[in-house]
C-alpha atoms as a PDB file:
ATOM      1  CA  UNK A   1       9.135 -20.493   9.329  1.00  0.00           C
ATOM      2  CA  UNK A   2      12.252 -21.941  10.631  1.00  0.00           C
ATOM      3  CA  UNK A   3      13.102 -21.951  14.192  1.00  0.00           C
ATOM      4  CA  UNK A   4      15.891 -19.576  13.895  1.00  0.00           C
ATOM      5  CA  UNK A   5      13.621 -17.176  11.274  1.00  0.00           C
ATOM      6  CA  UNK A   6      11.188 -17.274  14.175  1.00  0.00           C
ATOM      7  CA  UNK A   7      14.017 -15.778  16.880  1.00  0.00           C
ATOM      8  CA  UNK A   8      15.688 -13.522  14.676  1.00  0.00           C
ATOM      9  CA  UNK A   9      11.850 -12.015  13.878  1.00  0.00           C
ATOM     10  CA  UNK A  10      11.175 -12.585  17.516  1.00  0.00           C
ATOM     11  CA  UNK A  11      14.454  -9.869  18.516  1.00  0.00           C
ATOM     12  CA  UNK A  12      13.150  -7.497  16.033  1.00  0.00           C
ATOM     13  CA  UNK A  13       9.747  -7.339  17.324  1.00  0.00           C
ATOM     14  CA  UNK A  14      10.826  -6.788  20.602  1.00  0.00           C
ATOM     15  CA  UNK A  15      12.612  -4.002  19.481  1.00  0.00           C
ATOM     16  CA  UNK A  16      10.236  -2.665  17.224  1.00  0.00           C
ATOM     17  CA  UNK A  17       8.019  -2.687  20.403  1.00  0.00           C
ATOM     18  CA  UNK A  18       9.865   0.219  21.901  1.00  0.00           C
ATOM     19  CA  UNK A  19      12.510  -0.999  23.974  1.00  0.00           C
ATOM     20  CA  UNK A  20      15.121   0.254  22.007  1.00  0.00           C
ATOM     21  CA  UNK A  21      13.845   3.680  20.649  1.00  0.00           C
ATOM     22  CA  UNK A  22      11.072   4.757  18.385  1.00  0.00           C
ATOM     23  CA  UNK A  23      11.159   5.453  14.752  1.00  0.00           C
ATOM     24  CA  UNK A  24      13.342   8.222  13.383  1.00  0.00           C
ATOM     25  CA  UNK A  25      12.219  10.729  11.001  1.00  0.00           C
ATOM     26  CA  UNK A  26      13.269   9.737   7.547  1.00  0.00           C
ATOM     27  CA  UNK A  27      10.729  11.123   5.473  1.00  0.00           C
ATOM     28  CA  UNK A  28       8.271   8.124   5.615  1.00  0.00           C
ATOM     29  CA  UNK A  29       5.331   8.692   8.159  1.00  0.00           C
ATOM     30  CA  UNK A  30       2.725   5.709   7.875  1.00  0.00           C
ATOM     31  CA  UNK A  31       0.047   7.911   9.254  1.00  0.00           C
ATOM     32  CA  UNK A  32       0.684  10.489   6.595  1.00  0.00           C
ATOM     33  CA  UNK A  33       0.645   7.275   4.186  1.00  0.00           C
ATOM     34  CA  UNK A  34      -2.614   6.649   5.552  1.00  0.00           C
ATOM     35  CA  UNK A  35      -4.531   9.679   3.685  1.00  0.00           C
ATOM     36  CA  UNK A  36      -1.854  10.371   0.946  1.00  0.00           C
ATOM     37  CA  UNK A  37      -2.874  10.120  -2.798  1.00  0.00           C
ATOM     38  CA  UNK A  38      -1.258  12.055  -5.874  1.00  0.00           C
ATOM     39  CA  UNK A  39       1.330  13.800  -3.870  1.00  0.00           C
ATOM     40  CA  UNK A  40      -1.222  15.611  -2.125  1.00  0.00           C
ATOM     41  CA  UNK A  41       0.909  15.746   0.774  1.00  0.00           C
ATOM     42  CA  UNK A  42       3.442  17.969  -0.945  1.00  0.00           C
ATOM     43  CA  UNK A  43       3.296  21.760  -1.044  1.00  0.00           C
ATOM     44  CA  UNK A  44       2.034  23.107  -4.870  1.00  0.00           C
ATOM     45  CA  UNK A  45       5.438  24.133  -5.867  1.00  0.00           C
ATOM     46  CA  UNK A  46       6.683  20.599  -4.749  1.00  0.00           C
ATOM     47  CA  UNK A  47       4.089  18.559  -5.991  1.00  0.00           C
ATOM     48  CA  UNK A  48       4.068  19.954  -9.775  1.00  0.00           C
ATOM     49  CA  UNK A  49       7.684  17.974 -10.044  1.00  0.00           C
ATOM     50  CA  UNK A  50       5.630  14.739  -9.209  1.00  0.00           C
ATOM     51  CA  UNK A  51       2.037  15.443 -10.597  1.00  0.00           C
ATOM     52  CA  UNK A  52       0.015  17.311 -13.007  1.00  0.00           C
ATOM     53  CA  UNK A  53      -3.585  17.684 -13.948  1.00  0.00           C
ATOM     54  CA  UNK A  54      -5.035  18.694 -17.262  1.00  0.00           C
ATOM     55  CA  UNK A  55      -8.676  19.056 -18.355  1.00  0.00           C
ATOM     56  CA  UNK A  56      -9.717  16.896 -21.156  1.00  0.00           C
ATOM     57  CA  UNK A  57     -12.566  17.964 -23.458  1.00  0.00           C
ATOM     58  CA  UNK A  58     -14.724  14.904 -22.280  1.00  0.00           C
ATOM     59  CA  UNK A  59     -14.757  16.588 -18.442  1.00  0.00           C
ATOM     60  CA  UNK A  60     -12.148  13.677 -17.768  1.00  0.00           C
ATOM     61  CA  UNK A  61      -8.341  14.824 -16.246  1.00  0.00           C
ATOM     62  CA  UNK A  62      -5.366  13.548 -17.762  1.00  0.00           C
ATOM     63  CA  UNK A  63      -3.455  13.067 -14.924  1.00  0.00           C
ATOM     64  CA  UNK A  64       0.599  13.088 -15.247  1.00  0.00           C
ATOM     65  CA  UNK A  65       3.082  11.371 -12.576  1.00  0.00           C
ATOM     66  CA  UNK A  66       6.612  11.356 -12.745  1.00  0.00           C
ATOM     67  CA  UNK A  67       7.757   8.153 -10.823  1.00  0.00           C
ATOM     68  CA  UNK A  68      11.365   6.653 -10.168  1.00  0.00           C
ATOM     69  CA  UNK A  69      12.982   3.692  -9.209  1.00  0.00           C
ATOM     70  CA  UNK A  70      15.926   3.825  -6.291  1.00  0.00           C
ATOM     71  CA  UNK A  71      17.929   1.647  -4.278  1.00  0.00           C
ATOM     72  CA  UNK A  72      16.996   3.047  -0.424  1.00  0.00           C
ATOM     73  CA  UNK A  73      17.678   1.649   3.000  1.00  0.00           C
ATOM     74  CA  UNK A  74      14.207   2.019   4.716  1.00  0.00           C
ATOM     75  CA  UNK A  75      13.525   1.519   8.600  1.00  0.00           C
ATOM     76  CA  UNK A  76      10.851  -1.201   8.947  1.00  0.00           C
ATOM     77  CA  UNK A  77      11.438  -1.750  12.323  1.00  0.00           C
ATOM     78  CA  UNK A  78      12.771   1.324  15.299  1.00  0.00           C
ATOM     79  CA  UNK A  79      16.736   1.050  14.428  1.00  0.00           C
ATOM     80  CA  UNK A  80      16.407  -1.737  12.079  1.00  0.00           C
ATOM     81  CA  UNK A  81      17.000  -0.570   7.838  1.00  0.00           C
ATOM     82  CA  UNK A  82      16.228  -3.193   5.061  1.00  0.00           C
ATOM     83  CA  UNK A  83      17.663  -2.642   1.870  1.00  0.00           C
ATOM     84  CA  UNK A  84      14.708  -1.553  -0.275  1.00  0.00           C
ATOM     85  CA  UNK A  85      14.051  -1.252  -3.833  1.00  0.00           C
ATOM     86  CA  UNK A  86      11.450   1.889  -3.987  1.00  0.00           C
ATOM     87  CA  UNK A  87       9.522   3.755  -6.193  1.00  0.00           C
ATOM     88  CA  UNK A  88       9.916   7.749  -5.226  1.00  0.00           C
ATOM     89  CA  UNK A  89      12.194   6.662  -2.490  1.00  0.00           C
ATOM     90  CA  UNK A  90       9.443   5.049  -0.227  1.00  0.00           C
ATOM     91  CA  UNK A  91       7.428   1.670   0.746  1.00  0.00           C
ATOM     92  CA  UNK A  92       4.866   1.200  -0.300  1.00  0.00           C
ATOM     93  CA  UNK A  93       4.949   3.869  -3.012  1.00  0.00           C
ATOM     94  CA  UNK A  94       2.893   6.757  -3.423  1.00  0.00           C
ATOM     95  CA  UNK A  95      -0.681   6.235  -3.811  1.00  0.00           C
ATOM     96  CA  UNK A  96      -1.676   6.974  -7.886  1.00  0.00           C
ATOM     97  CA  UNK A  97      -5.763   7.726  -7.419  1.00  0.00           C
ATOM     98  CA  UNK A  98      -8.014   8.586 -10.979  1.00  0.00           C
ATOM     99  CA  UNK A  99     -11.655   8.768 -12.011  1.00  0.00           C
ATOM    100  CA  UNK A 100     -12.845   6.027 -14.488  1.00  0.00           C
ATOM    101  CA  UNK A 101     -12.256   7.222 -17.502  1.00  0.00           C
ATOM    102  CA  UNK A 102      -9.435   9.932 -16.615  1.00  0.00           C
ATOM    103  CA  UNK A 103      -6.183   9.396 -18.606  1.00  0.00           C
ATOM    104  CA  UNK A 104      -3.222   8.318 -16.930  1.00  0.00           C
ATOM    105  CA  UNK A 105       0.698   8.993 -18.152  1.00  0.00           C
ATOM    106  CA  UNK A 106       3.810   8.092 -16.274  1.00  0.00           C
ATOM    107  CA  UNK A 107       7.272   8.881 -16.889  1.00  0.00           C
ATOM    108  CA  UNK A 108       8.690   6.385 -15.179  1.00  0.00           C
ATOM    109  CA  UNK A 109      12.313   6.972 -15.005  1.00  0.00           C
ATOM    110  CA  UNK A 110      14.892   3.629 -13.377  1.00  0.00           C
ATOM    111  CA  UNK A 111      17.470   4.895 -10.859  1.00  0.00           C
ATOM    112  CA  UNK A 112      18.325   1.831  -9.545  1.00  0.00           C
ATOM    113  CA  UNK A 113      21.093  -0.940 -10.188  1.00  0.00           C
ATOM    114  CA  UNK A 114      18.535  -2.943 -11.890  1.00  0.00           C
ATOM    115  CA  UNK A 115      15.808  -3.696 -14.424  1.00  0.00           C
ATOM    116  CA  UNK A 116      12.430  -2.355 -13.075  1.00  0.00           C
ATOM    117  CA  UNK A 117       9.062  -1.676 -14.831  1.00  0.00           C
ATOM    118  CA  UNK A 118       5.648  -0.586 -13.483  1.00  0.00           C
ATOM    119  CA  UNK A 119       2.625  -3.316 -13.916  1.00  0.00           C
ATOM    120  CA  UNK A 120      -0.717  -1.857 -13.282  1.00  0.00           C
ATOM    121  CA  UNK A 121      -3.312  -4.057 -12.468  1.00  0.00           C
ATOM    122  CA  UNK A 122      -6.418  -3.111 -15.149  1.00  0.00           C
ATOM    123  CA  UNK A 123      -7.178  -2.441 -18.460  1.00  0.00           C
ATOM    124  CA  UNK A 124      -4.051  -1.523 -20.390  1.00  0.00           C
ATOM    125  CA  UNK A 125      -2.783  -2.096 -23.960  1.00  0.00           C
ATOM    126  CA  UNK A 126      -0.168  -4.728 -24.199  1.00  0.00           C
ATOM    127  CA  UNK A 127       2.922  -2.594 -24.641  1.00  0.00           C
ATOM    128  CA  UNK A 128       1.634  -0.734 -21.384  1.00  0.00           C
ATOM    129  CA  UNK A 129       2.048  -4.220 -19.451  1.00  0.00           C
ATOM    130  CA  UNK A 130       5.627  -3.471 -18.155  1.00  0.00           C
ATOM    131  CA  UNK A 131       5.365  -7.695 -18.091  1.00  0.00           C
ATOM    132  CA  UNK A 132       8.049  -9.163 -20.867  1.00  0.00           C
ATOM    133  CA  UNK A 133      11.577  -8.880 -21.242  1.00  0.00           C
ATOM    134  CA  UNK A 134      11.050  -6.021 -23.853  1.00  0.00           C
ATOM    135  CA  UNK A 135       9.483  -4.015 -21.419  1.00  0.00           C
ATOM    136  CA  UNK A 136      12.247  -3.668 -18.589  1.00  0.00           C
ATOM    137  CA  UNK A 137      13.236  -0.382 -18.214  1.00  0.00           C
ATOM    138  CA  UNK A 138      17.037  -0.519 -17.437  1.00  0.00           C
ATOM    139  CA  UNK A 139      18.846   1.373 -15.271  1.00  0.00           C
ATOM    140  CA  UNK A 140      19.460   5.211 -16.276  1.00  0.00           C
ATOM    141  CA  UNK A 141      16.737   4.444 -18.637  1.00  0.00           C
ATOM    142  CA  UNK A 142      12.846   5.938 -19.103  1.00  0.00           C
ATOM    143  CA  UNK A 143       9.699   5.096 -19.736  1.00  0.00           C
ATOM    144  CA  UNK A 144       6.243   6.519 -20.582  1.00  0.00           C
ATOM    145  CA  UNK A 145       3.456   4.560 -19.521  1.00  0.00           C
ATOM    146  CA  UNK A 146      -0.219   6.002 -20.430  1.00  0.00           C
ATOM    147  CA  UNK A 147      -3.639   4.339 -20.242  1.00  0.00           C
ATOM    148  CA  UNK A 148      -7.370   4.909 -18.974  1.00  0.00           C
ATOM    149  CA  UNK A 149      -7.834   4.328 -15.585  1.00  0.00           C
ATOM    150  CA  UNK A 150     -10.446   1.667 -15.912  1.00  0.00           C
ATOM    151  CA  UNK A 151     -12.714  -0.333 -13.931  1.00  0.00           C
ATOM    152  CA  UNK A 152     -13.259   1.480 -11.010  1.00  0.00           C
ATOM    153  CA  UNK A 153     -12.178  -0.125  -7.784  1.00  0.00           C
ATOM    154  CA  UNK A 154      -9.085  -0.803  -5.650  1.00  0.00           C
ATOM    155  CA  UNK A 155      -6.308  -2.227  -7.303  1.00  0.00           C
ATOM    156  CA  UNK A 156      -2.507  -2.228  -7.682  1.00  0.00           C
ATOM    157  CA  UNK A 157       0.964  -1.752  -9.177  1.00  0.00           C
ATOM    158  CA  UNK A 158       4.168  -3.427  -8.423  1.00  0.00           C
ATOM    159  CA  UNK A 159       7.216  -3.880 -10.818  1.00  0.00           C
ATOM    160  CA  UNK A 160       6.990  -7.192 -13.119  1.00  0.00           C
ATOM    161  CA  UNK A 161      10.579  -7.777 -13.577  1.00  0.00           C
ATOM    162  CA  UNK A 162      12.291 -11.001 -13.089  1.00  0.00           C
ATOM    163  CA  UNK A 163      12.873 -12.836 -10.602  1.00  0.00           C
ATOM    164  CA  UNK A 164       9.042 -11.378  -9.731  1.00  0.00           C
ATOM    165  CA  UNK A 165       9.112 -12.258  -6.026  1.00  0.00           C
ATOM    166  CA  UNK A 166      12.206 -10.356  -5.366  1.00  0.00           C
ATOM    167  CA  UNK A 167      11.200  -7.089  -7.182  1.00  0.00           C
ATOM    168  CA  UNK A 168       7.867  -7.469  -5.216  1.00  0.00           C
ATOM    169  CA  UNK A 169       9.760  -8.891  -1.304  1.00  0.00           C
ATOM    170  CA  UNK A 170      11.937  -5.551  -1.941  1.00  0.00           C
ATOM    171  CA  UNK A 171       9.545  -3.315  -2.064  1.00  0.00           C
ATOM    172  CA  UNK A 172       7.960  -2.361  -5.851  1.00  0.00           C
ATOM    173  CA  UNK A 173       5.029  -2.280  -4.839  1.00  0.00           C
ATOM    174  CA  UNK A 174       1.768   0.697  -4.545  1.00  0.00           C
ATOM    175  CA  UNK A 175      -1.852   1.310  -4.340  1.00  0.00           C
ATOM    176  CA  UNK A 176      -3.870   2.394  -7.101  1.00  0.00           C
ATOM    177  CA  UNK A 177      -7.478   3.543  -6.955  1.00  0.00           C
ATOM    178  CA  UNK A 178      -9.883   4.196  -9.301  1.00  0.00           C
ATOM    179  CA  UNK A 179     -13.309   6.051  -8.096  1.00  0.00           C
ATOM    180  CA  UNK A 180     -16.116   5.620 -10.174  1.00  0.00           C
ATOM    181  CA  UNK A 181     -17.773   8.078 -11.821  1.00  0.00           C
ATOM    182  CA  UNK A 182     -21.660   7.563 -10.552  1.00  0.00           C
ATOM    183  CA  UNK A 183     -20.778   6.434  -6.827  1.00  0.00           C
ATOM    184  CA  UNK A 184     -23.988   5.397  -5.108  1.00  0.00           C
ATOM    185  CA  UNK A 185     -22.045   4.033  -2.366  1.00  0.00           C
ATOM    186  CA  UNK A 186     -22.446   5.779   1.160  1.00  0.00           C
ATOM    187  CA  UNK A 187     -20.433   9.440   1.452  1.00  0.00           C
ATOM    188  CA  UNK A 188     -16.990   8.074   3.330  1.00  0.00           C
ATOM    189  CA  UNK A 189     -16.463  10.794   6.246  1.00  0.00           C
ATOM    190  CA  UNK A 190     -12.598   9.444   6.206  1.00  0.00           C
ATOM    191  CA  UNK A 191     -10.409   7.046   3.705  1.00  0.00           C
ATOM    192  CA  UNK A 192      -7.460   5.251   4.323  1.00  0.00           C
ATOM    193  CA  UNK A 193      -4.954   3.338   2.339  1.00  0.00           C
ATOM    194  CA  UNK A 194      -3.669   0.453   3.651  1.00  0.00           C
ATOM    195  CA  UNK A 195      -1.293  -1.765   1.664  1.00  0.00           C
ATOM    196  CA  UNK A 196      -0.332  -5.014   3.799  1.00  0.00           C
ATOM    197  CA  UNK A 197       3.443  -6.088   2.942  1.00  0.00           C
ATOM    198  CA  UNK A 198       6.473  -7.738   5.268  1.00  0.00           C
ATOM    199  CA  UNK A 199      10.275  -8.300   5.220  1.00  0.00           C
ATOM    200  CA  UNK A 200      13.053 -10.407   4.421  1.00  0.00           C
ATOM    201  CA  UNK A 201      15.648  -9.560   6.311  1.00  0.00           C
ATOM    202  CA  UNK A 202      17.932 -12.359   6.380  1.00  0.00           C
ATOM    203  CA  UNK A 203      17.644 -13.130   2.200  1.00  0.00           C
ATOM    204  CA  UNK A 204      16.210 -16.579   3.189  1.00  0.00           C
ATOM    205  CA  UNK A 205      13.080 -16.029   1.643  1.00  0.00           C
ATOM    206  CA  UNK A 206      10.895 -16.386   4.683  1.00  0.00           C
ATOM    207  CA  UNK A 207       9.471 -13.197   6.468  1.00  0.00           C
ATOM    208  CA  UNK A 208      10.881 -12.004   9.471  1.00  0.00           C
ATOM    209  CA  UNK A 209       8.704  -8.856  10.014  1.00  0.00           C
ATOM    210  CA  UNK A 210       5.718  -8.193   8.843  1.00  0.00           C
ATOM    211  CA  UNK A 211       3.378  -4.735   8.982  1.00  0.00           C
ATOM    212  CA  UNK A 212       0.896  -2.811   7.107  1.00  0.00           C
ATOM    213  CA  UNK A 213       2.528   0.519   5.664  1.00  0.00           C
ATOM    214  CA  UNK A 214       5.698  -1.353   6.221  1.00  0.00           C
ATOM    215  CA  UNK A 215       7.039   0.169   9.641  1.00  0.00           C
ATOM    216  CA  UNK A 216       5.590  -2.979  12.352  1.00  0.00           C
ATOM    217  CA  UNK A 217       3.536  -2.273  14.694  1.00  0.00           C
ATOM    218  CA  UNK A 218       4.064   1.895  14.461  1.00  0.00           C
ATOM    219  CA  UNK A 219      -0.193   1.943  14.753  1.00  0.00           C
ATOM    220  CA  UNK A 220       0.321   0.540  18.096  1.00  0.00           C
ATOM    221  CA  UNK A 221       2.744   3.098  18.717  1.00  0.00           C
ATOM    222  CA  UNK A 222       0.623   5.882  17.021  1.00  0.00           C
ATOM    223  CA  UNK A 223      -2.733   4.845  16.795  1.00  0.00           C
ATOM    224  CA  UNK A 224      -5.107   5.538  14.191  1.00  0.00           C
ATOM    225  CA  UNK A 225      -7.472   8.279  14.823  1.00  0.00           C
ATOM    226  CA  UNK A 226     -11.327   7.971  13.713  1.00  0.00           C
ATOM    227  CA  UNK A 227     -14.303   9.823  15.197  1.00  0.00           C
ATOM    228  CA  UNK A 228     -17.745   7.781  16.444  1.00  0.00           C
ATOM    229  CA  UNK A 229     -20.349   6.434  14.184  1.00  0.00           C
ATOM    230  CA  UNK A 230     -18.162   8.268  11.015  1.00  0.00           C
ATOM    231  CA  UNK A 231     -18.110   5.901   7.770  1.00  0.00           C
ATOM    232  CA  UNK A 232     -14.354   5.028   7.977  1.00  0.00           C
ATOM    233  CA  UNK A 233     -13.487   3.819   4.060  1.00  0.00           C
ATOM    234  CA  UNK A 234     -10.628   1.599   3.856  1.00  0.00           C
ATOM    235  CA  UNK A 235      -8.511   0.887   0.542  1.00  0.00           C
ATOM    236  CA  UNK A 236      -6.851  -2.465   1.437  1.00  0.00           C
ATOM    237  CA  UNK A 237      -4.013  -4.151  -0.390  1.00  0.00           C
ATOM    238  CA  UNK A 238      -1.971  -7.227   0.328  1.00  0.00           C
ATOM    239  CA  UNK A 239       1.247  -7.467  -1.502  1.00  0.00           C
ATOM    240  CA  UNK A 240       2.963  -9.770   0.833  1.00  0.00           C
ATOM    241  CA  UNK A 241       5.523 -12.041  -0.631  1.00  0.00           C
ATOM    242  CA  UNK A 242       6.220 -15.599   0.537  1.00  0.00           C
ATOM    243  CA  UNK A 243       2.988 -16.636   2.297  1.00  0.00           C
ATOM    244  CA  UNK A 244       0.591 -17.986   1.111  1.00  0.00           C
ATOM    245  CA  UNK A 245      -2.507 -16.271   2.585  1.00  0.00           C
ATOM    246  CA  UNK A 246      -2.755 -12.965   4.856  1.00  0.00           C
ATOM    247  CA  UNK A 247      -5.651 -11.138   6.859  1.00  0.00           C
ATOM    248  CA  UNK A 248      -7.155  -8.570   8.913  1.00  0.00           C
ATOM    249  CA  UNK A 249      -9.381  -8.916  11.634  1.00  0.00           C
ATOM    250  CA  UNK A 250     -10.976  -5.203  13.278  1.00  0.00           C
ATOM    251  CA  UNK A 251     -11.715  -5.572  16.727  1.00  0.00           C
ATOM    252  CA  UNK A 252     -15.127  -4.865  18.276  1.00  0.00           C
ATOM    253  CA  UNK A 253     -17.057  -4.089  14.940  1.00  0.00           C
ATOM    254  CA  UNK A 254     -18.669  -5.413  11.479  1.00  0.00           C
ATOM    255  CA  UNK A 255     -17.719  -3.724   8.309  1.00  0.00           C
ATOM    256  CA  UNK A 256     -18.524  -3.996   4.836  1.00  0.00           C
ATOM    257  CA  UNK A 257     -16.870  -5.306   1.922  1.00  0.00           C
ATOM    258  CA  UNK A 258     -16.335  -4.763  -1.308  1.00  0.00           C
ATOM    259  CA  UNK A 259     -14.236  -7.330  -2.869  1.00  0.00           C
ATOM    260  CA  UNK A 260     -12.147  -5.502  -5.594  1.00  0.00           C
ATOM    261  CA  UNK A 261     -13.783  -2.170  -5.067  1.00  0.00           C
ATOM    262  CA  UNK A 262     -15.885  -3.091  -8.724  1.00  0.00           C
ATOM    263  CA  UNK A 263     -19.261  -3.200  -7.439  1.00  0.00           C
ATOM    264  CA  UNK A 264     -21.742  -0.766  -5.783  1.00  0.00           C
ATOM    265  CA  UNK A 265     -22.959  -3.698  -3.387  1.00  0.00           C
ATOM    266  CA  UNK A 266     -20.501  -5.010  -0.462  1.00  0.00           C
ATOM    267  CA  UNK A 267     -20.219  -8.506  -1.374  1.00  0.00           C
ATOM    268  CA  UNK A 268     -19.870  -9.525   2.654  1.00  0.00           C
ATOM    269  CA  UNK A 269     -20.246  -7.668   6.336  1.00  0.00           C
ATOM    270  CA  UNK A 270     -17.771  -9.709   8.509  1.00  0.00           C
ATOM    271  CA  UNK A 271     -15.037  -8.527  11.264  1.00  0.00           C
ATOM    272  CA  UNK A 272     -12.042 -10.823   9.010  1.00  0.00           C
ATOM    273  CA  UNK A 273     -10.984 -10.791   5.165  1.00  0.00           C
ATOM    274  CA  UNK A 274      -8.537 -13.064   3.889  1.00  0.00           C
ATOM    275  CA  UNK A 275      -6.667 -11.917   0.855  1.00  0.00           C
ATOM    276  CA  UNK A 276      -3.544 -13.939  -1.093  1.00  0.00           C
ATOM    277  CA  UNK A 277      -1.468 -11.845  -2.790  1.00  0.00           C
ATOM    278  CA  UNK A 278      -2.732  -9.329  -5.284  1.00  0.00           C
ATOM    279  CA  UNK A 279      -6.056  -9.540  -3.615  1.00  0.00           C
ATOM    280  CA  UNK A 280      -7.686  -6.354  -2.471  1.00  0.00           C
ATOM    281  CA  UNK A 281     -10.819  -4.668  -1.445  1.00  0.00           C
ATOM    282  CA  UNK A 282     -12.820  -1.890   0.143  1.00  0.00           C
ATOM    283  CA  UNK A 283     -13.888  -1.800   3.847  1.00  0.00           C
ATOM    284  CA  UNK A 284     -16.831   0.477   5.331  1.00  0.00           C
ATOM    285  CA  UNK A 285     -16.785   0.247   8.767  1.00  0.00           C
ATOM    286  CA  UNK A 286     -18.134   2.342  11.877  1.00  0.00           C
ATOM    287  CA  UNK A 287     -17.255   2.314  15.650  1.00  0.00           C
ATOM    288  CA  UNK A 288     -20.605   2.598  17.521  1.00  0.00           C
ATOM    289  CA  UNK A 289     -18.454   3.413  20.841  1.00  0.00           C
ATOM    290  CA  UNK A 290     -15.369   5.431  21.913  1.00  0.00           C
ATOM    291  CA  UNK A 291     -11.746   3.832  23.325  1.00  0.00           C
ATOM    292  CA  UNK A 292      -8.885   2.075  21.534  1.00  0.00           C
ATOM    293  CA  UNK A 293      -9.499  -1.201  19.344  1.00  0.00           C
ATOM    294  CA  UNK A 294      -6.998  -3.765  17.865  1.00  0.00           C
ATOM    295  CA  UNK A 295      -6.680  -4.557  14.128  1.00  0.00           C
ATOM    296  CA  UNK A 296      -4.299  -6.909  13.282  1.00  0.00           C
ATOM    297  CA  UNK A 297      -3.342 -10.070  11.022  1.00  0.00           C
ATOM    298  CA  UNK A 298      -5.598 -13.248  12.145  1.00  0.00           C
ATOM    299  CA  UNK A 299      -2.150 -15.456  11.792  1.00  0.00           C
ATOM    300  CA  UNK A 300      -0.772 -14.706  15.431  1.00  0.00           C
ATOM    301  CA  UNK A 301       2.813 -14.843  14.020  1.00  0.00           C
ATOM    302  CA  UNK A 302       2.244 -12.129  11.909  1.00  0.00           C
ATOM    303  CA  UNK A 303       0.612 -10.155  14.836  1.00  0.00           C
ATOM    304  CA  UNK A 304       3.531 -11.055  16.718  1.00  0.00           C
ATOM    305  CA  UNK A 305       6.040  -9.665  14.314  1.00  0.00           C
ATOM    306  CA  UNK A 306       4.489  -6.609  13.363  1.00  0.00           C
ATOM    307  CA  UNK A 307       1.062  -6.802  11.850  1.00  0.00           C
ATOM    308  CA  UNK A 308      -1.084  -5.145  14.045  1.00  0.00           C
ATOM    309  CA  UNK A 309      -1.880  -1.770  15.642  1.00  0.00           C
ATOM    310  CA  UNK A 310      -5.199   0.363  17.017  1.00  0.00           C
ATOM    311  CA  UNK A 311      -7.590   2.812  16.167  1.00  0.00           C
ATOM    312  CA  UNK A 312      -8.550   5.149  18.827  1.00  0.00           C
ATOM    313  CA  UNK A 313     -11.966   6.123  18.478  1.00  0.00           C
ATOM    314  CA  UNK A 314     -13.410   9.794  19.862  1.00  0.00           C
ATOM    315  CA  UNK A 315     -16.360  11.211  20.552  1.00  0.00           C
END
């Protein structure tokens, strides 16, 4: 990152840290984020405009969302608005969660100023890609995407239209999980969704600010709250655009992983993963004591510019 990157990122992680405010309310809380899936959030009346279930006859759901692109200034840092490309008005986007095998359709409707589509990563059929030219939904145009959520595991959806690392640095981007439908994993007392992402602000395609649920370092501000010895399941995604490699290191514990999420067995019990981009995977970890520990990026800059944050751990 060039020197003057690293001063402008500098001034807004300063401020981020509180000197000049805290975050205002504008209808994105990262700890709501945190256990948000399917609109679940949303009060029934609400949430049928957004989601639907239906019983199929094979005792799988056909699950309906109704999704949207739109231009939105987003605060990423206390004061400080990036001009975001969203899905349902928020970064990252709302959290789309299915059983393998449960059927999946999304009207996808594009109310931005330009060609958007939604990639999912998984089994699809090949017009379902949202990948070529063909497939870019233009703006005031619609879509209806449908498919079987399939494997099981922790994956991802961003929009595939070109140029790709702009869609994806502006903020197309979401979590997608996909339970399975014999778990013999250990019963999680609490889940989480964490989707690890950063900013351009400048347009020189180097990140000034970086975070996980986009606002930096708002778990510092608000930590997140887990209870002793509970089996803490986290859904972790990195989306971040530009570099090369990102991470996340959990103070004062082990954990295990589950690369992908596509595999009863954790693959690896470690206190740091290192994902590039697209990578993902599923985190088990408990806090044998009380008090307030640090997770953050293992690149210091990162840290530095937003990346990091606490859980508070209780009795």
């Amino acid at each position: 990152m060039k020197n003057s990157s690293i001063e402008h990122a500098q001034r807004i992680a300063q401020h981020s840290m509180g000197v000049a405010g805290s975050y205002s309310d504008d209808g994105f809380n990262p700890t709501e984020y945190l256990t948000t899936w399917n609109f679940n959030n949303l009060p029934p009346e609400e949430r049928a405009k957004f989601y639907k279930e239906t019983p199929l006859g094979n005792s799988s759901l056909l699950r309906e969302y109704w999704i949207f692109a739109e231009d939105k200034d987003i605060e990423i840092a206390p004061g400080v608005m990036f001009p975001a490309w969203t899905y349902n008005g928020q970064v990252p986007a709302p959290t789309i969660r299915a059983t393998e095998g449960d059927k999946i359709r999304i009207h996808f409707t594009n109310r931005g100023g330009k060609p958007h589509t939604m990639h999912f990563h998984g089994f699809h059929p090949a017009n379902m890609d949202g990948s070529l030219t063909e497939d870019f939904v233009y703006p005031g145009q619609s879509f209806t995407y449908e498919f079987d959520a399939d494997p099981y595991g922790i994956h991802l959806f961003h929009c595939h239209s070109m140029p790709l690392k702009q869609h994806i640095a502006k903020g197309l981007y979401g979590a997608y999980i996909v339970d399975p439908k014999n778990d013999t994993r250990p019963h999680a007392d609490r889940e989480l969704v964490m989707v690890m992402n950063g900013f351009d602000t400048d347009l020189d395609g180097e990140n000034d600010v970086y975070a996980v649920n986009t606002q930096a370092f708002y778990y510092a501000m608000n930590p997140i709250k887990v209870e002793k010895n509970e089996l803490v399941r986290i859904y972790l995604v990195n989306i971040l655009e530009f570099d090369l490699v990102n991470s996340l290191h959990i103070h004062a514990t082990f954990f295990d992983e589950y690369s992908t999420g596509t595999k009863m067995e954790p693959n690896a019990y470690t206190d740091i993963v290192s994902f590039v981009q697209g990578e993902r995977s599923i985190l088990d970890v408990r806090f044998r004591y009380p008090g307030t520990y640090m997770f953050h990026a293992h690149q210091t800059e990162f840290s530095e510019l937003g990346w990091m944050g606490f859980f508070e751990v209780e009795e």
